[in-house]
Protein backbone atom coordinates (compact mmCIF):
# COMPACT_ATOMS: atom_id res chain seq x y z
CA UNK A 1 145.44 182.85 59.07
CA UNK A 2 148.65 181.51 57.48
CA UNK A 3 148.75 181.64 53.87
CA UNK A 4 148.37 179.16 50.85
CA UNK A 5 151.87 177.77 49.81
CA UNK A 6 152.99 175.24 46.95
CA UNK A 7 155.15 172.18 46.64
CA UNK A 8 158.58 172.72 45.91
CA UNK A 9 159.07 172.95 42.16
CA UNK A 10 161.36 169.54 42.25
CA UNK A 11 157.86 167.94 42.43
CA UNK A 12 157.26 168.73 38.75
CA UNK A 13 160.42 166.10 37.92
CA UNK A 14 158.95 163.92 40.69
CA UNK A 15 156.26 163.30 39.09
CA UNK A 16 157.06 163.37 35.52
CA UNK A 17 159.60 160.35 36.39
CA UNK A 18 157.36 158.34 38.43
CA UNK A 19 154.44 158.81 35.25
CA UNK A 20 158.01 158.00 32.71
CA UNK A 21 158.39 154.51 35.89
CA UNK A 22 154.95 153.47 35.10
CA UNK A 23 154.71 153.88 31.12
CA UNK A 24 157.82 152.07 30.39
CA UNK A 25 156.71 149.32 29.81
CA UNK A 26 153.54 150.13 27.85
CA UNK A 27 155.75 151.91 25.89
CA UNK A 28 158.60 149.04 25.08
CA UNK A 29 155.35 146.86 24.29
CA UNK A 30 154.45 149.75 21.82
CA UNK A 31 157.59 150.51 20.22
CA UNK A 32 160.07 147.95 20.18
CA UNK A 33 157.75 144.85 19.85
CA UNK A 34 155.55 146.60 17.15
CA UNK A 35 159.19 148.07 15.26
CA UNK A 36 158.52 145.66 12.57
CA UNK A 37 155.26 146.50 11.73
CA UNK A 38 155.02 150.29 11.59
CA UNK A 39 156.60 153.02 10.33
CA UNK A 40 159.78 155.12 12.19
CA UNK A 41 157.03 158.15 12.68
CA UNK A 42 155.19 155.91 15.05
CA UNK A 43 158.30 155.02 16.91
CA UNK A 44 158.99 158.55 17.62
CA UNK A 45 155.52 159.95 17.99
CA UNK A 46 154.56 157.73 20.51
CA UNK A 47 157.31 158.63 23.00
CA UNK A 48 156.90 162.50 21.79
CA UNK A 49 153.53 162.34 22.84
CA UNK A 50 153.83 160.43 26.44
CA UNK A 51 156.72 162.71 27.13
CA UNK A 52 154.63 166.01 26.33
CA UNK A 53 151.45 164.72 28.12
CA UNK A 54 153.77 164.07 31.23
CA UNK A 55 155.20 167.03 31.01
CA UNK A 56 152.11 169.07 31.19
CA UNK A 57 149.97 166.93 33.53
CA UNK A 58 152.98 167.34 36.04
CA UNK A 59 153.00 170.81 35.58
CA UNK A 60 149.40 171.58 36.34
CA UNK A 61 149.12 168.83 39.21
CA UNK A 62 151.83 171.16 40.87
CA UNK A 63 150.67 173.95 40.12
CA UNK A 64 146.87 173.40 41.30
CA UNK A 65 147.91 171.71 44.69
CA UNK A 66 148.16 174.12 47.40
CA UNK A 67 148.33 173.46 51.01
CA UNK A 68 147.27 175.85 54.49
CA UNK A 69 148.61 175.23 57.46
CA UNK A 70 146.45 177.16 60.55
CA UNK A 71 146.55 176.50 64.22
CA UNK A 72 143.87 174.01 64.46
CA UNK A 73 144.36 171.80 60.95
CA UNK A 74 146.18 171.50 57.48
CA UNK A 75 144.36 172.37 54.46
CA UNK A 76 144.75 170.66 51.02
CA UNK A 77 143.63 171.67 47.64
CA UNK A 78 144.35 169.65 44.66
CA UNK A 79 142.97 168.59 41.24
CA UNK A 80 143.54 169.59 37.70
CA UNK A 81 139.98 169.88 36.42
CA UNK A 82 137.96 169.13 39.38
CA UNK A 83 139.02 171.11 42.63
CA UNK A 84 139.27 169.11 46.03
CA UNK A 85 139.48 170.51 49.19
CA UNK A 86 140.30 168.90 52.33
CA UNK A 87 141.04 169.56 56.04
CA UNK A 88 142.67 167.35 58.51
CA UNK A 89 142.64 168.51 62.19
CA UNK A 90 145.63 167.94 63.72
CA UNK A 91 144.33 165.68 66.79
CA UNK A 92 143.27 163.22 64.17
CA UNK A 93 147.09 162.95 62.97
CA UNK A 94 148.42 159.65 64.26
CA UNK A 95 151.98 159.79 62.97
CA UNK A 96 153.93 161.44 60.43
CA UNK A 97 156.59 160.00 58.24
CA UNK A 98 159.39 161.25 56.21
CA UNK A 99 161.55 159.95 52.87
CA UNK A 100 164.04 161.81 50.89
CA UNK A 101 163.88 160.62 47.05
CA UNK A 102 166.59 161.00 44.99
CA UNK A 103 164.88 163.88 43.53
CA UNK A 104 163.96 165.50 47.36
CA UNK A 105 167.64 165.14 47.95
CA UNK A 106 169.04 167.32 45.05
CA UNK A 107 166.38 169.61 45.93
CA UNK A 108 167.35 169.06 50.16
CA UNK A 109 163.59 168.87 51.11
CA UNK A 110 161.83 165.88 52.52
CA UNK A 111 158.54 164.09 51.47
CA UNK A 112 155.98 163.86 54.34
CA UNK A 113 153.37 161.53 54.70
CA UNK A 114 150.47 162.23 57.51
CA UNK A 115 148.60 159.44 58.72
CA UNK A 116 145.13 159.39 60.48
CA UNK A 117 142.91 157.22 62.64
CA UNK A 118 140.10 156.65 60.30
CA UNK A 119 141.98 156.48 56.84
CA UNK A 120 142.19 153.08 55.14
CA UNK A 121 145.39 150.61 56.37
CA UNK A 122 147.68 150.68 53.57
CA UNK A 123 147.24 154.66 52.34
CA UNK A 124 148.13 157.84 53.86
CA UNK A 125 145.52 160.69 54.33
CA UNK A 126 148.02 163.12 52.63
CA UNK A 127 151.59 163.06 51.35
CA UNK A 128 153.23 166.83 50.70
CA UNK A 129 155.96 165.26 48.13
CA UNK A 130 158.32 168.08 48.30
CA UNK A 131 158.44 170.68 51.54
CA UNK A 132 161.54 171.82 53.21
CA UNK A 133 162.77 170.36 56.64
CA UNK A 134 161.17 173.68 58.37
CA UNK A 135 158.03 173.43 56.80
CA UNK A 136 157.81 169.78 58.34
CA UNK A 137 159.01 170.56 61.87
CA UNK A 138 156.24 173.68 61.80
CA UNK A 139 153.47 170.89 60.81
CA UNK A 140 154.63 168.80 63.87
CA UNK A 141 154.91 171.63 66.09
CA UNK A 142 151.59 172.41 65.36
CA UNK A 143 150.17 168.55 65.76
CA UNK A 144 152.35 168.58 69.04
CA UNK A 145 150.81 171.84 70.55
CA UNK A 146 146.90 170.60 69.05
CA UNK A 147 147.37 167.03 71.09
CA UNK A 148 148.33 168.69 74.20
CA UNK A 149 145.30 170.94 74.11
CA UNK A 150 143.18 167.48 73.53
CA UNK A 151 145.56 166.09 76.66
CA UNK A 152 146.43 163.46 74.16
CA UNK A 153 150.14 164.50 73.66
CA UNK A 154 152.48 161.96 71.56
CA UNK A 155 155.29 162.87 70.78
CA UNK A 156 156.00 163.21 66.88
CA UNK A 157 159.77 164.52 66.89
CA UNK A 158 161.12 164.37 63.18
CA UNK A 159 163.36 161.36 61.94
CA UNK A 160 166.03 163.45 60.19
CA UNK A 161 166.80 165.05 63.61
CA UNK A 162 170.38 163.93 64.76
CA UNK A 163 170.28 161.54 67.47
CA UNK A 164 172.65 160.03 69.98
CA UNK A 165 174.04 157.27 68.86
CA UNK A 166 173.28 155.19 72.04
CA UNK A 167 169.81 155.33 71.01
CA UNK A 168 170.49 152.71 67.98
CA UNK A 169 168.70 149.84 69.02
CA UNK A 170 169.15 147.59 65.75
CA UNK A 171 171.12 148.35 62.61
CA UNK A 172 170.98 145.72 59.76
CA UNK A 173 174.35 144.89 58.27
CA UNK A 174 175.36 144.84 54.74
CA UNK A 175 175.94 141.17 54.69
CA UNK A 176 172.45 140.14 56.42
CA UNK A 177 171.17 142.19 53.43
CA UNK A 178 172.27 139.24 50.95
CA UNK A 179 171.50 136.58 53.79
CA UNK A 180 167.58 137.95 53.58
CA UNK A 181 167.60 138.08 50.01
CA UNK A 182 168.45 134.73 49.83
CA UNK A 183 166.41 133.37 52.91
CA UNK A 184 163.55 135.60 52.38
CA UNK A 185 162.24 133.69 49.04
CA UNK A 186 163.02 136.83 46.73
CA UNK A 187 164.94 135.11 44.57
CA UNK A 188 161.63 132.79 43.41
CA UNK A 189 159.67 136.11 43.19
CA UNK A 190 162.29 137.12 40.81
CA UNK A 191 162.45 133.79 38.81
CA UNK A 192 158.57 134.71 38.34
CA UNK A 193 159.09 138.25 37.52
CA UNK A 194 161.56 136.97 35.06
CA UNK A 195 158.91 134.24 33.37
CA UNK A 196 156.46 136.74 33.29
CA UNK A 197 158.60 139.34 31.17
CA UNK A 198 159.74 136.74 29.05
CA UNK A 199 156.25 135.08 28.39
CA UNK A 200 155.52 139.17 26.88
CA UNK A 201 158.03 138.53 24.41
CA UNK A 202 156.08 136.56 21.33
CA UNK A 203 157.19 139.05 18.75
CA UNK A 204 160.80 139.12 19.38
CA UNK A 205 161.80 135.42 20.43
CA UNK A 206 161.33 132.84 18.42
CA UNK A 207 160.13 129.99 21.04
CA UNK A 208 160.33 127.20 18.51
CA UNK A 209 163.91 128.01 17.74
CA UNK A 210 164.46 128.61 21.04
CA UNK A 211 162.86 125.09 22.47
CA UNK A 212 164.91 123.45 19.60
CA UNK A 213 168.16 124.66 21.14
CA UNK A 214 166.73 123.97 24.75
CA UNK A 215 166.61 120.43 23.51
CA UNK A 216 170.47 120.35 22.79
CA UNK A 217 171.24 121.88 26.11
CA UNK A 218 169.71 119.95 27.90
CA UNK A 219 171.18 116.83 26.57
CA UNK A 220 174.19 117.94 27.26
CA UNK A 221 173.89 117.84 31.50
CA UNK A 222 176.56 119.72 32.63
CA UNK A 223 175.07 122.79 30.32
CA UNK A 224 171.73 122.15 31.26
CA UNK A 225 173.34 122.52 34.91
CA UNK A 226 175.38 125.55 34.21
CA UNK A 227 172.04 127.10 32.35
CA UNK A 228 169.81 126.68 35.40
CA UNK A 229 172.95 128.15 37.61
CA UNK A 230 173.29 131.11 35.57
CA UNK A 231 169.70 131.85 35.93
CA UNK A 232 169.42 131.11 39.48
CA UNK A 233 172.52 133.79 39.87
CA UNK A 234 170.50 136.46 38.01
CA UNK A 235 167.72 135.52 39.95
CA UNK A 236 169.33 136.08 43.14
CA UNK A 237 170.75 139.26 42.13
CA UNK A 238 168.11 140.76 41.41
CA UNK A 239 166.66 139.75 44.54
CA UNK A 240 169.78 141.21 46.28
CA UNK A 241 169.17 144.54 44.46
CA UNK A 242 165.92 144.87 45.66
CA UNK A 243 165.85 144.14 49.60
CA UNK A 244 169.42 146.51 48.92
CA UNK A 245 167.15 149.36 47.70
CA UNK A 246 165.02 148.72 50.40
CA UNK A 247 166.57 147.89 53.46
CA UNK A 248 169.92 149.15 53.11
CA UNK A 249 171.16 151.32 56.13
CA UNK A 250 168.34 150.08 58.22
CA UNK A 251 168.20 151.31 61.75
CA UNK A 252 166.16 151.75 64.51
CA UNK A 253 166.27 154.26 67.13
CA UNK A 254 164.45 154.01 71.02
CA UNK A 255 163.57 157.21 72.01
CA UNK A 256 161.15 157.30 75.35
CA UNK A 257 157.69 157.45 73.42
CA UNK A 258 158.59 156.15 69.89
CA UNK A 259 160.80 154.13 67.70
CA UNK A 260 162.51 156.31 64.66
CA UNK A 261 163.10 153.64 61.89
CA UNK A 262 165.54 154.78 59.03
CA UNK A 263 166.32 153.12 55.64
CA UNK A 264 167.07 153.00 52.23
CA UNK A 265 169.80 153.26 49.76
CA UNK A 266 168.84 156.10 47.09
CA UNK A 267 165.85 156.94 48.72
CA UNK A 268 166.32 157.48 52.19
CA UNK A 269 163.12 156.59 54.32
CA UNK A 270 162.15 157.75 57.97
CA UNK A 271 159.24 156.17 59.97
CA UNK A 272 158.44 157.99 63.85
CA UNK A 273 155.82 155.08 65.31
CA UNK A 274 154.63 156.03 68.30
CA UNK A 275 154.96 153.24 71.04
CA UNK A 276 151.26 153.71 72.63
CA UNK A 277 149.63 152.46 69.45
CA UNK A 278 151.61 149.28 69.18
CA UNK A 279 149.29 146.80 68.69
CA UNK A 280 151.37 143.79 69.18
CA UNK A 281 154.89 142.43 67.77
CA UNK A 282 155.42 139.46 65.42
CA UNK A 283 157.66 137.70 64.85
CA UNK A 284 158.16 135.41 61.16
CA UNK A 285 160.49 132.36 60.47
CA UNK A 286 160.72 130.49 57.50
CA UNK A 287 162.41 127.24 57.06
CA UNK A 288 165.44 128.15 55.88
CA UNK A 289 165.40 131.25 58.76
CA UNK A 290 164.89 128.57 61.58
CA UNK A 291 167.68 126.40 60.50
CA UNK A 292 170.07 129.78 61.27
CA UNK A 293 167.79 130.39 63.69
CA UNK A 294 166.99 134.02 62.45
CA UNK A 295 163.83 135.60 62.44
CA UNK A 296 162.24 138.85 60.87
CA UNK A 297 160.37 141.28 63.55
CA UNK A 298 157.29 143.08 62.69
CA UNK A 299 154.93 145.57 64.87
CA UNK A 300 151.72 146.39 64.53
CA UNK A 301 150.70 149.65 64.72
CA UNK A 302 147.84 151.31 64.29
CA UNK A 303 149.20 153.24 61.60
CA UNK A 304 151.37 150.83 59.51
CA UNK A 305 150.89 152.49 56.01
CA UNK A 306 153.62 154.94 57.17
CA UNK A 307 155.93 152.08 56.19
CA UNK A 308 153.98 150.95 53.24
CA UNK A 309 153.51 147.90 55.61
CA UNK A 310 150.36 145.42 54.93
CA UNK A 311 147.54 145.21 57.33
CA UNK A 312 149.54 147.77 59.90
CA UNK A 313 152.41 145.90 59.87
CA UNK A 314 155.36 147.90 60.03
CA UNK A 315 158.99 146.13 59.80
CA UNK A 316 161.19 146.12 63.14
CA UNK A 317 164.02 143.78 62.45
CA UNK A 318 164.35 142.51 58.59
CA UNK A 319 166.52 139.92 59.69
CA UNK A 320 168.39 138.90 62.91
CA UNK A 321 169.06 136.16 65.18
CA UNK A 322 166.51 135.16 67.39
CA UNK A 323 168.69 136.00 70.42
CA UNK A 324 169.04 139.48 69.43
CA UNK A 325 165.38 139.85 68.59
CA UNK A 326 164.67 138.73 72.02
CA UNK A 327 166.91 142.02 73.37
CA UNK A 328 165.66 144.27 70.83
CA UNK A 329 162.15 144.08 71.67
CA UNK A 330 162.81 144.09 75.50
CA UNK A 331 164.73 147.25 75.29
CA UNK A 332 162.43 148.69 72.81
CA UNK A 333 158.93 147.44 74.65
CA UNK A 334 159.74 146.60 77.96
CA UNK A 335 156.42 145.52 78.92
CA UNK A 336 156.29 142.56 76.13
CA UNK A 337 157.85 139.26 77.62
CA UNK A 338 159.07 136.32 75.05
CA UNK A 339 158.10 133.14 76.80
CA UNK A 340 160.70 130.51 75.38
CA UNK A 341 157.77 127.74 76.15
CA UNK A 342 154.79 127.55 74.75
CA UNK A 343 151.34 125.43 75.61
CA UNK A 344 150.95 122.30 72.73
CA UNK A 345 148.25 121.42 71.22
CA UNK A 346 146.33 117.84 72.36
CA UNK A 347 147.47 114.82 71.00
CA UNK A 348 144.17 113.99 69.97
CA UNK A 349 144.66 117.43 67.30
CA UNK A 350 147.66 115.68 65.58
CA UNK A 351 146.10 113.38 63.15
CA UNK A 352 144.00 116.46 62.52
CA UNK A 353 147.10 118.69 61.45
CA UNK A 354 149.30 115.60 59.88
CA UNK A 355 145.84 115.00 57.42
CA UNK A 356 144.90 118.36 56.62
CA UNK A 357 147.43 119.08 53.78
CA UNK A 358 146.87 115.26 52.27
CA UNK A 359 143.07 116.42 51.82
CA UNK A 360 144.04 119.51 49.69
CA UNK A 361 146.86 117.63 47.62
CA UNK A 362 145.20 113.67 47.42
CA UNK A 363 142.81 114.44 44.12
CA UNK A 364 145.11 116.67 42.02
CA UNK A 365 148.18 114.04 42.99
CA UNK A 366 145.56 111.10 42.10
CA UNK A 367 144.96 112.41 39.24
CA UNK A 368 148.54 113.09 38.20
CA UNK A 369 149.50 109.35 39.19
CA UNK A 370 146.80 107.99 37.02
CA UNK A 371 147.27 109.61 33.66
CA UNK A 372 150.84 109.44 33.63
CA UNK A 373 151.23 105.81 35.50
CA UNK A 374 153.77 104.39 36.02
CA UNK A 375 156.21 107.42 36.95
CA UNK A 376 153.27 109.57 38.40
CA UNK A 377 152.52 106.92 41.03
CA UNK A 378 155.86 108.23 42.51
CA UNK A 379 154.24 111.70 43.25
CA UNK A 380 152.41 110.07 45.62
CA UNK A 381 154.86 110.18 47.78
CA UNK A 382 154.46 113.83 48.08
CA UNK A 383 151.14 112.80 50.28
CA UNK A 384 153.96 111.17 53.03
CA UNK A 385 156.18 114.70 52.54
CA UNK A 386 152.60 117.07 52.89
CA UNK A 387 151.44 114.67 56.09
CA UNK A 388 155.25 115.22 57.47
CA UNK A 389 154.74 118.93 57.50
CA UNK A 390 151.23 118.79 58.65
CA UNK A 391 153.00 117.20 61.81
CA UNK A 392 155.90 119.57 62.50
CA UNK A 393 152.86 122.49 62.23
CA UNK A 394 151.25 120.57 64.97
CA UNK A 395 154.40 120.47 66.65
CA UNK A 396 155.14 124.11 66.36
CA UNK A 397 151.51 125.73 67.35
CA UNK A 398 150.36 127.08 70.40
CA UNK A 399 149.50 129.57 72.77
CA UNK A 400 150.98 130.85 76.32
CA UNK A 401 149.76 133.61 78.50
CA UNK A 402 152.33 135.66 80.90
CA UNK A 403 150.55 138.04 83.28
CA UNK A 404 148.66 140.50 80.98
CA UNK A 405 150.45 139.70 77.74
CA UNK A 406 148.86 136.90 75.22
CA UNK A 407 151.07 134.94 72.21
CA UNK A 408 149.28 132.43 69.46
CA UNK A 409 152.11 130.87 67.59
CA UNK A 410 151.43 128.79 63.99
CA UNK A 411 152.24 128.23 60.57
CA UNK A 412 153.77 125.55 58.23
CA UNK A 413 156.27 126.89 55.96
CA UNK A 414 156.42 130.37 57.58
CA UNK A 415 155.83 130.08 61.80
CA UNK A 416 154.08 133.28 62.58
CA UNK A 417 154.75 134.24 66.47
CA UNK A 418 152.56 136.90 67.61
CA UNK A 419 152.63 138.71 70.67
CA UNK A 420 149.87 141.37 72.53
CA UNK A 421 148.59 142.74 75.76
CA UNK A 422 145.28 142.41 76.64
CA UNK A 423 144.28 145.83 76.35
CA UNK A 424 145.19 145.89 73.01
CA UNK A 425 143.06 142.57 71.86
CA UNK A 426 139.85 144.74 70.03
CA UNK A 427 138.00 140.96 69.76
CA UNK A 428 138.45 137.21 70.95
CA UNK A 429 136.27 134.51 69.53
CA UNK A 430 135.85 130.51 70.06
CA UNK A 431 134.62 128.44 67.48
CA UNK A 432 134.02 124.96 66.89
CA UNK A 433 132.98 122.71 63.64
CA UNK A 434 131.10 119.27 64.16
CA UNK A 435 134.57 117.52 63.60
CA UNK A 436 136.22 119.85 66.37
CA UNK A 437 133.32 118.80 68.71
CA UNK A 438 133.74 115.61 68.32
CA UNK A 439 137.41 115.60 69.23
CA UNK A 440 136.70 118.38 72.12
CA UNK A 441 138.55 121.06 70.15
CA UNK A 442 138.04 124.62 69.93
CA UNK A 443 139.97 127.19 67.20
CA UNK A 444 140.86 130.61 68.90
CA UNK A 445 140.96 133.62 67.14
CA UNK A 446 141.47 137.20 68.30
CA UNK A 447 141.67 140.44 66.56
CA UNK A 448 144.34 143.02 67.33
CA UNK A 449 143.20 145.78 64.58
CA UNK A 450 140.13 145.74 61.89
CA UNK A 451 141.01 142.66 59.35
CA UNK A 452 143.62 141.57 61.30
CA UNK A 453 142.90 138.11 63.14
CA UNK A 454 145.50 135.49 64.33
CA UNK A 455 144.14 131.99 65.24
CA UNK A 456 145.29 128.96 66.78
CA UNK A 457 143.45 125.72 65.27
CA UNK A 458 142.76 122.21 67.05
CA UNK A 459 143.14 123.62 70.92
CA UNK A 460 141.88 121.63 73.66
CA UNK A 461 138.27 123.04 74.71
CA UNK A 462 138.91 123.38 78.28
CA UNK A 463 142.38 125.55 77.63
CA UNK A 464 140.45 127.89 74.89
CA UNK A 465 137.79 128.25 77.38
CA UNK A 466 140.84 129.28 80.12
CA UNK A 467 141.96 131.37 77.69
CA UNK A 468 138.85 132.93 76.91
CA UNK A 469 137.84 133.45 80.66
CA UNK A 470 141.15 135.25 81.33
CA UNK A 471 140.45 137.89 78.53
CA UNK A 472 137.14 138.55 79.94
């Protein structure tokens, strides 16, 4: 019986910064926007007292979580006030995955995250924020010896492990990093993070004043232009800061049995995804991606919280020509072939697809155009722009099999490509609405993992029957 050990003390600031992350802005709401209206002790109170209660509930959460490691499973206890207890037997581990914080970097210990079949996508069943790089290779050791007693042996070598430097299959550049911030629509989500911190603002800004001066800018064009530039450029660095935090250093390693993905700028991120529960690969384009004909590469994996990723998604190539993503997933999954053509959809589905968006956008656009007539009659020519795109997303969907290997392709704005063998489909399912019948048209859907479905709308009956026939 091995005995009970704690986190590293480092956790303590770990967690007392990440409670400090999440109370910032609560507490910039509470002190500087309320300034005016109370008195200096509340301004220094109410940081006092969110620093003290920080303080302490770090403390104890550190202090009350204990972890066991035996030869069969790891043990967990945690809680402050209530006591949890919790065992995880090490066949049930699926993966593990390591990141060194800023903080786990002064300290030179790693954070580990342990995955397991039956937890929910998009959590891990236990993170140890702060063990040394020993402790972690002991725990894989041990899941390493437990599979091959359960003759289910994967290999679960550790990321921060040196590696040959022929095994870099894909490294992300420093200069792609900007060319995905700008391609990858950050910069809008950062226009809207920037709206949405201003509209919090009531009790500092004066919006009357500052429409009233808004006025004069704008009459003047070439400020108005300069004013939307300037926001645009802190728009897009911020956006450039972010997918730098994120994906900086980015590179992935083939190894025989798994792909070691590394990344991060301050806090360094390592991901070991074991190829047998790869799902299927994806691949996303956006507009502005197709016209430089780059794509982004995802895998699913059975497993994809490791990465933070949505649904099982984990992220294989942020950003990279399509060329290259061809040779990075051949060298890194043989068995996957990209075909280059794909099966269309009938011509009797077009006027489906080119009508489609019109339906969704024809009453709020006939509305517009009526209560602001004249000049909102020209938004109806957003109907001719929506039935334009309806038809390229005709254009672009379809399906193709190759031997055992199945790939739906569709999308309007983004073109989602996915690609899976057919021992790895978990459902397939053919459906059919009266309008569909009519026409002789079938929607395919299949199901890789548990809320994950990919579907190909409008195909022609007999071909989603063929399709259905050869999964069967």
């Amino acid at each position: 019986m091995f005995e009970k050990k704690r986190l590293h003390p480092i956790t303590i600031v770990s967690s007392i910064a990440k409670q400090w992350r999440d109370l910032l802005l609560p507490l910039f709401m509470a002190v500087v926007l309320k300034a005016r209206d109370v008195s200096m002790i509340w301004n220094i109170a109410v940081p006092a007292v969110a620093l003290f209660y920080t303080t302490l509930a770090g403390f104890f959460t550190w202090l009350r979580f204990t972890y066991q490691i035996d030869d069969e499973e790891l043990r967990i206890e945690h809680g402050v006030f209530v006591r949890q207890k919790r065992s995880i037997p090490f066949e049930r581990i699926q993966g593990i995955s390591l990141s060194i914080g800023f903080f786990q970097r002064l300290a030179g210990v790693v954070q580990v995250r342990i995955e397991t079949a039956g937890n929910e996508l998009g959590k891990a069943e236990a993170v140890l924020t702060a063990v040394t790089k020993e402790e972690a290779e002991q725990i894989a050791q041990h899941i390493r010896r437990a599979k091959e007693k359960g003759d289910s042996a994967e290999a679960l070598p550790l990321a921060y492990r040196s590696t040959h430097p022929d095994d870099i299959a894909f490294s992300l550049r420093f200069r792609d990093v900007f060319l995905l911030s700008a391609t990858s629509g950050g910069v809008f989500g950062a226009l809207a993070a920037i709206s949405a911190f201003l509209s919090q603002l009531d009790d500092v800004i004066s919006y009357d004043v500052l429409y009233r001066d808004m006025q004069g800018v704008i009459r003047n064009t070439l400020d108005g232009a300069l004013a939307l530039v300037v926001l645009f450029l802190v728009a897009y660095a911020l956006s450039v800061g972010r997918h730098l935090l994120r994906y900086a250093f980015f590179t992935v390693r083939n190894q025989k049995e798994t792909i070691i993905i590394s990344r991060g700028l301050f806090e360094k991120q390592l991901l070991t995804v074991s190829k047998k529960r790869v799902q299927g690969i994806i691949m996303k384009e956006n507009v502005i991606q197709r016209l430089l004909g780059c794509v982004s590469v995802h895998i699913i994996h059975a497993g994809g919280s490791l990465d933070g990723g949505e649904n099982g998604s984990i992220v294989l190539c942020p950003f990279v020509k399509k060329e290259r993503a061809v040779s990075v997933i051949a060298a890194c999954f043989p068995e996957y072939c990209i075909p280059q053509q794909f099966q269309p959809l009938p011509h009797r589905a077009r006027v489906r697809y080119m009508l489609r968006p019109v339906y969704v956008l024809a009453i709020p656009l006939g509305a517009v155009a009526y209560f602001f007539r004249p000049w909102g009659i020209g938004l109806l020519l957003l109907l001719v722009v929506a039935s334009y795109l309806g038809y390229k997303s005709y254009q672009m969907a379809g399906w193709a099999i190759s031997g055992e290997q199945l790939a739906l392709r569709n999308g309007m704005f983004r073109i989602e490509t996915m690609y899976t063998r057919k021992h790895r489909i978990q459902s397939m399912a053919l459906s059919a609405t009266w309008f569909q019948k009519r026409k002789r048209l079938r929607t395919l859907s299949v199901a890789v993992m548990p809320r994950m479905f990919f579907k190909v709308t409008d195909v022609d009956e007999n071909e989603a029957e063929a399709v259905y026939t050869w999964m069967q």
